[in-house]
Protein backbone atom coordinates (compact mmCIF):
# COMPACT_ATOMS: atom_id res chain seq x y z
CA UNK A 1 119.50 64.11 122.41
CA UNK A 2 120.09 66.38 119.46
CA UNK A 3 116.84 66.35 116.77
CA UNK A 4 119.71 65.51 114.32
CA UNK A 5 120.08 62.11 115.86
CA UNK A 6 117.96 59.29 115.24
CA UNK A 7 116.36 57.60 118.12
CA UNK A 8 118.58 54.82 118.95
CA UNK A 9 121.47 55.92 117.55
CA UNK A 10 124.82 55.22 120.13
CA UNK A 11 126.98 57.79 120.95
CA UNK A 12 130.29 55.32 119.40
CA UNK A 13 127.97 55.22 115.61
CA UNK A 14 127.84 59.34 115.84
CA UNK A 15 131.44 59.99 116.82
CA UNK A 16 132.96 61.33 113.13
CA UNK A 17 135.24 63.63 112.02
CA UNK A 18 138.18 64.28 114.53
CA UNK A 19 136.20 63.15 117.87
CA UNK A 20 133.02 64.98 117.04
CA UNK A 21 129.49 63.66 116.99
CA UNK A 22 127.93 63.76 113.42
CA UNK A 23 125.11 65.65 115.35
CA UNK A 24 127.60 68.68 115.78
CA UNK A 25 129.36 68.56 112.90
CA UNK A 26 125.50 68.32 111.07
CA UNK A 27 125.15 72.02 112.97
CA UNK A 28 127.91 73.79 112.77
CA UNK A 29 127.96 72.30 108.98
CA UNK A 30 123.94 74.06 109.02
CA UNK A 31 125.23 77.32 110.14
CA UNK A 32 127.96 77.61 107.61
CA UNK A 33 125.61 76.73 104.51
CA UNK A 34 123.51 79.59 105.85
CA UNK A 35 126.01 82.13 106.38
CA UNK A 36 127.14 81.05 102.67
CA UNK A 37 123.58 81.59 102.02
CA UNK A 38 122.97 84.85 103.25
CA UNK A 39 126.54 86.36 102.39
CA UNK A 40 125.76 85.33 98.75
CA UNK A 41 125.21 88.30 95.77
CA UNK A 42 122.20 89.86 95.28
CA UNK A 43 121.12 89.92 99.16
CA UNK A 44 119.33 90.99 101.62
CA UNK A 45 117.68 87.42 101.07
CA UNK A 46 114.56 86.38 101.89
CA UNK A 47 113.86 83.68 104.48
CA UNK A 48 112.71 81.42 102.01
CA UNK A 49 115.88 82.00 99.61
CA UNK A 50 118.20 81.12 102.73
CA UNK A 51 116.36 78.11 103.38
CA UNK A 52 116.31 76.54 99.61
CA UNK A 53 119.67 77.96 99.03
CA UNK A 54 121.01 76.19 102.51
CA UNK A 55 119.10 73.11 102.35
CA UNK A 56 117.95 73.34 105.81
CA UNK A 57 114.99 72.85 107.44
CA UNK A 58 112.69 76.32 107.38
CA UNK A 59 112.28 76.14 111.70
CA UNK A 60 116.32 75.27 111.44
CA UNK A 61 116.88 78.03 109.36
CA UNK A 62 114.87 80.09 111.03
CA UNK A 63 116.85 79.21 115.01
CA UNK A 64 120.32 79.68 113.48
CA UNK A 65 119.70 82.83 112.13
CA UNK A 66 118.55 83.89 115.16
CA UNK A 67 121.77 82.94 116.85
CA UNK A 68 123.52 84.71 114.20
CA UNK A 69 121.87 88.00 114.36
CA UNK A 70 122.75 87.87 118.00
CA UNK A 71 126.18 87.54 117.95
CA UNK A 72 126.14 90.07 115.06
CA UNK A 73 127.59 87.86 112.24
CA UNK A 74 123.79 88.44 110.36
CA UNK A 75 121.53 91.65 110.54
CA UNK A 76 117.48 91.24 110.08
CA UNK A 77 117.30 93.78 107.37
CA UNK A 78 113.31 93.58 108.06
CA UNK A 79 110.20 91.72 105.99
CA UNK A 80 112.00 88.38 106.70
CA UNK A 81 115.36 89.01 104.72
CA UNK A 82 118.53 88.72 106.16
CA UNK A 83 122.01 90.13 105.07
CA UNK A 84 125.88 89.70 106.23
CA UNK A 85 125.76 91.58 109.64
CA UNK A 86 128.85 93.90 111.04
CA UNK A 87 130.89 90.90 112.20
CA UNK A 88 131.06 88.90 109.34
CA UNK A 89 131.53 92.06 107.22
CA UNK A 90 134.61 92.72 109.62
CA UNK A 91 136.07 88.80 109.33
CA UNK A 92 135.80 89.86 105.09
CA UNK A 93 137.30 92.92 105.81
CA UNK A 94 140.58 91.29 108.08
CA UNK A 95 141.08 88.93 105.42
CA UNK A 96 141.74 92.31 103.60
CA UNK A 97 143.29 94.00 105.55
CA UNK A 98 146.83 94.38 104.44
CA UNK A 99 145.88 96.48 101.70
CA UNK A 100 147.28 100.33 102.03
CA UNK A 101 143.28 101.27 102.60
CA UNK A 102 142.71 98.22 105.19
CA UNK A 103 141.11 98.08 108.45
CA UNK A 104 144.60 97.77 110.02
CA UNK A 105 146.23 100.60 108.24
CA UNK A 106 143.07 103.10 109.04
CA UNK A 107 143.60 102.26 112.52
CA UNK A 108 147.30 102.84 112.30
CA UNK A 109 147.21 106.26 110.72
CA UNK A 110 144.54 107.00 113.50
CA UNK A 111 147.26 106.03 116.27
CA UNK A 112 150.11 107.56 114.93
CA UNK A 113 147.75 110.87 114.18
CA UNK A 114 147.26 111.41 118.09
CA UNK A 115 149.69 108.94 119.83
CA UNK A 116 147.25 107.41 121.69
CA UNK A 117 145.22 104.49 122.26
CA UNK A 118 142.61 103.30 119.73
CA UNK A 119 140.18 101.01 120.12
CA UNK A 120 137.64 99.65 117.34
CA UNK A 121 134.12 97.75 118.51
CA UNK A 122 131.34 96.55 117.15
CA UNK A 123 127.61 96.90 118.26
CA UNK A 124 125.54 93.68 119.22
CA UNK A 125 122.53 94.08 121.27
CA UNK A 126 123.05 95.69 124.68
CA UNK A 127 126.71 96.14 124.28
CA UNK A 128 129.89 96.75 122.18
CA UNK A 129 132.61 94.29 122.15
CA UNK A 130 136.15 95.31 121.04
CA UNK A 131 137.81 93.56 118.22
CA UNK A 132 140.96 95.80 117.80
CA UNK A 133 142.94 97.71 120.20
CA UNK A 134 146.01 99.90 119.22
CA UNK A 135 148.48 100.86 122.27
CA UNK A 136 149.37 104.82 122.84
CA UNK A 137 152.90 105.71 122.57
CA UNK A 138 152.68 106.33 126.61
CA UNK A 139 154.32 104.15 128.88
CA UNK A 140 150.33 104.09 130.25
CA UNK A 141 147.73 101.09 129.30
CA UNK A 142 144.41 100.56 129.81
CA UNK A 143 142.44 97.58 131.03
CA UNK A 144 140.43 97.02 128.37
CA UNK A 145 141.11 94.41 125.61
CA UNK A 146 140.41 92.67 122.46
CA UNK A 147 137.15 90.42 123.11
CA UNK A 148 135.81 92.73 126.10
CA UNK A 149 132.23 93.66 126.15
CA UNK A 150 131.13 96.94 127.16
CA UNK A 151 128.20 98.85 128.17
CA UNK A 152 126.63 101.44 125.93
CA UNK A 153 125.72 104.21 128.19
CA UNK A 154 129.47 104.55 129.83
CA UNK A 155 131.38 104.51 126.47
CA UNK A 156 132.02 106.89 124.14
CA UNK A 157 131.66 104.25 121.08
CA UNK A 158 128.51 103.11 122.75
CA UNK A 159 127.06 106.80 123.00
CA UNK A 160 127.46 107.57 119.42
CA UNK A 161 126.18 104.27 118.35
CA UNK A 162 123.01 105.09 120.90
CA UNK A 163 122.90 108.67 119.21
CA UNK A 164 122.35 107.50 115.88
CA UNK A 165 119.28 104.77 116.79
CA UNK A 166 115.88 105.75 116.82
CA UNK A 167 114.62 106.77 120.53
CA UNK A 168 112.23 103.86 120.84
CA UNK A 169 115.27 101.12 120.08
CA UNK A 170 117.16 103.61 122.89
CA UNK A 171 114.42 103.25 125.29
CA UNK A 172 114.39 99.02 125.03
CA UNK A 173 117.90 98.99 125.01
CA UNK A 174 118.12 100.79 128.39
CA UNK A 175 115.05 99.09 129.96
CA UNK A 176 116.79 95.88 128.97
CA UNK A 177 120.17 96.54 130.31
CA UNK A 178 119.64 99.30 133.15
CA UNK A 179 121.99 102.12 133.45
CA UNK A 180 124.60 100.96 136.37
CA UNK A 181 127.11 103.25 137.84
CA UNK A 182 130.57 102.39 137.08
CA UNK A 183 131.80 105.93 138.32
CA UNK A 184 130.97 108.80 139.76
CA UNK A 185 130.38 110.30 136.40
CA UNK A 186 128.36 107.62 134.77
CA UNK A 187 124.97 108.97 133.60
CA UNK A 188 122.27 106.66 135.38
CA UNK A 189 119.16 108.07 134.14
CA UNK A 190 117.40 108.13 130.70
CA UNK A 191 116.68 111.82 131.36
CA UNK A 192 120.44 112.59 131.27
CA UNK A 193 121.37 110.38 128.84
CA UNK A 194 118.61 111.55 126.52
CA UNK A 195 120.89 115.11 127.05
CA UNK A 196 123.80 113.83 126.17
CA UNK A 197 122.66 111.85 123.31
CA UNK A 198 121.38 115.17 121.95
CA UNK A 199 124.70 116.59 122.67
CA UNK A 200 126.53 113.89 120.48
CA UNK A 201 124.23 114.23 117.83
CA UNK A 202 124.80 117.93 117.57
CA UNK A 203 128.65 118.00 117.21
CA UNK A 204 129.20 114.57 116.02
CA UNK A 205 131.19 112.53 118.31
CA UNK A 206 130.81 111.18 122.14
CA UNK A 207 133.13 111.81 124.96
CA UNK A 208 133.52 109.26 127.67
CA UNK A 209 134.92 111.84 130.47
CA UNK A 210 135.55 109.28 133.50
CA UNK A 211 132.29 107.72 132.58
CA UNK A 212 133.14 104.35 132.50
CA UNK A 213 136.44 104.24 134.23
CA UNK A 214 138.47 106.53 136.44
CA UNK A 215 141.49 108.68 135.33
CA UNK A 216 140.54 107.48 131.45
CA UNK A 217 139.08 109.88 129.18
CA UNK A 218 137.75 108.81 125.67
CA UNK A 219 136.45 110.30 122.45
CA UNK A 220 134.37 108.33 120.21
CA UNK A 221 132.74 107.71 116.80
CA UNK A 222 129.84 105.98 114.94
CA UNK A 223 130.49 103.65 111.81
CA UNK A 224 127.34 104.17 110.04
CA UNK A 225 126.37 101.15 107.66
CA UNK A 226 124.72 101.61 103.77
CA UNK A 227 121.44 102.37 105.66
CA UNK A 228 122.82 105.11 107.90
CA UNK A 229 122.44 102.44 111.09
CA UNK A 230 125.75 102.16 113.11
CA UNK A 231 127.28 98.85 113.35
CA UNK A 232 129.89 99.86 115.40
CA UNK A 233 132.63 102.61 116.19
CA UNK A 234 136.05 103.96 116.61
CA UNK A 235 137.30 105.68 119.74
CA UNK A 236 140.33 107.28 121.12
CA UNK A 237 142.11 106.74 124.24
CA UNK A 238 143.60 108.88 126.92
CA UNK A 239 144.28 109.00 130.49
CA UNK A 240 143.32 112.75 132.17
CA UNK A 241 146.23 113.49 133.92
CA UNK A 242 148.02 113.62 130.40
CA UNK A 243 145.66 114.92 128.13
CA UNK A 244 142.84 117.61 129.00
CA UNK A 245 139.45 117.55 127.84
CA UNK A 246 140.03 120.22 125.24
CA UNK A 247 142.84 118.47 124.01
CA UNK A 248 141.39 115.45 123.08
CA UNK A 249 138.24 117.19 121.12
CA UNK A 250 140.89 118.47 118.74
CA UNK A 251 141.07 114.66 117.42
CA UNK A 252 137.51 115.01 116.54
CA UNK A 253 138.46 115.54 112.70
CA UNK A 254 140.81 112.30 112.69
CA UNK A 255 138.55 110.26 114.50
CA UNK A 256 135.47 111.03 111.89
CA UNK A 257 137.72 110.97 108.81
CA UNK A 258 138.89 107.00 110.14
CA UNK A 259 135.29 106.06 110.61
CA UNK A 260 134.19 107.44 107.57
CA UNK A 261 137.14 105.26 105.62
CA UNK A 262 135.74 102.01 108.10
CA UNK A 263 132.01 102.27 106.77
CA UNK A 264 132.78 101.01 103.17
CA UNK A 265 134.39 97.96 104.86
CA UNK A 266 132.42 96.68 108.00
C-alpha cells in the first residue's frame, strides 16, 4: 500500500481521474510540482527551496529527485541544489525546435554536410541513450534507434563524454558497468581506454572504429553544459566498406561546429 493512502482506504474510494488511483495521480502530480520547482528562475535551488516551493514532503522531495537525476531529467549541481538536467533541457529545447537555429535544423545541416547518419544522445549514468537519429543518404541503415541505450566505452559519443569527466568519475563508471567486448575491437581494459581517452582529449573528438559494432565506423562529439560537464553528444555514422577512416575525420570540423550550436540548448 502506497504511504499516500490511508489505512483502510478501498481500492473503489481511490480510483479517480480516468481509472487511476488517487495514490498515483498524488505522485506523478509530486513529481511534476518538483520539476516545476526546480526548472523555475533563479536556480540551481536548494533542497529546501524545492521542497517549500513543491509542497512536498522533505524525504518525498528528497526520493523523487533522486529518480529524476537518474533518468537525467534533474542534475545534482552539488551542496544540496538541484537544476533542470540534460533531458528536460532537451524536452524545452524540442518544443523549440522549429526555429531556423533548432535542435532539428542543427542536426539537419549536420546530415546534409556529410550524407550520412547522425545520431544525437544524451548521458545518464553508465550509458547514453539516443533521442534523435537522422538516416544517411545510403541505401545502408544501422541498427540502432531512437530510445536505445548504449555503452560508454564502445561509442564514440560515449568516449568523448568519458574524455571530458574527471578520472575518478571514469574509474566508478567502469567499475560499475565493466568493459564487455562487443567486437573484436572493443577496448576491455581501463589501461587502454585511459589511452584512448587521452587520445580524444588531444584532438577533440572520438572515433568508434568497429568498436561497438562490425562494418560501422563512427565519429563523435561532446556537448559540454554551462559548467564545461558533457551532458551528452553528437556523432556521425558510417559503414567501412563506404567510407575510410581518413575520410570520416575530415567531418571533424562539422561535427564540433553542430555540438557547439547544441550546448546553448540542452
Amino acid at each position: 500500500m502506497s504511504t499516500d493512502e490511508s489505512p483502510g482506504t478501498t481500492e473503489a474510494e481511490n480510483t479517480a481521474r480516468g481509472g487511476r488511483t488517487s495514490a498515483a495521480g498524488t505522485a506523478l502530480e509530486k513529481s511534476m510540482r518538483i520539476l516545476e520547482a526546480v526548472a523555475a528562475p533563479g536556480g540551481p535551488h536548494r533542497l529546501t527551496d524545492v521542497v517549500a516551493a513543491a509542497a512536498v514532503p522533505k524525504s518525498s522531495t528528497f526520493r523523487i529527485l533522486a529518480a529524476l537525476i537518474e533518468q537525467g531529467f534533474v542534475r545534482s549541481e552539488g551542496e544540496s541544489r538541484y537544476g533542470p538536467g540534460p533531458r528536460l533541457r532537451t524536452l524545452s529545447a524540442l518544443v523549440a525546435s522549429g526555429e531556423p537555429a533548432g535542435i532539428e535544423q542543427i542536426l539537419r545541416d549536420l546530415q546534409q554536410a556529410t550524407g550520412q547518419a547522425v545520431h544525437l544522445a544524451l548521458h545518464s549514468g553508465e550509458t547514453i541513450t539516443y533521442i534523435r537519429k537522422l538516416e544517411s543518404d545510403q541505401p545502408f541503415r544501422t541498427a540502432s534507434r531512437v530510445g536505445m541505450r548504449m555503452p560508454l566505452h564502445t561509442t564514440a559519443i560515449g568516449k568523448s563524454i568519458l574524455a571530458h569527466l574527471p578520472p575518478a568519475e571514469v574509474r566508478e563508471l567502469i567499475s560499475a558497468a565493466g568493459l564487455a567486448r562487443r567486437t573484436p575491437n572493443t577496448l576491455t581494459t581501463p589501461e587502454a581506454l585511459d589511452a584512448e581517452l587521452a587520445t580524444v582529449r588531444g584532438r577533440g573528438f572520438a572515433l568508434d572504429d568497429e568498436e561497438n559494432e562490425p562494418t560501422i565506423r563512427c565519429i563523435g562529439a561532446a556537448i559540454l553544459g554551462p559548467t564545461g560537464r558533457p551532458v551528452g553528444g553528437v556523432s556521425v555514422t558510417t559503414v567501412t566498406f563506404l567510407v575510410s577512416r581518413e575520410e570520416i575525420e575530415a567531418y571533424a570540423p562539422a561535427l564540433r561546429a553542430a555540438t557547439e550550436a547544441l550546448a546553448p540548448l540542452l
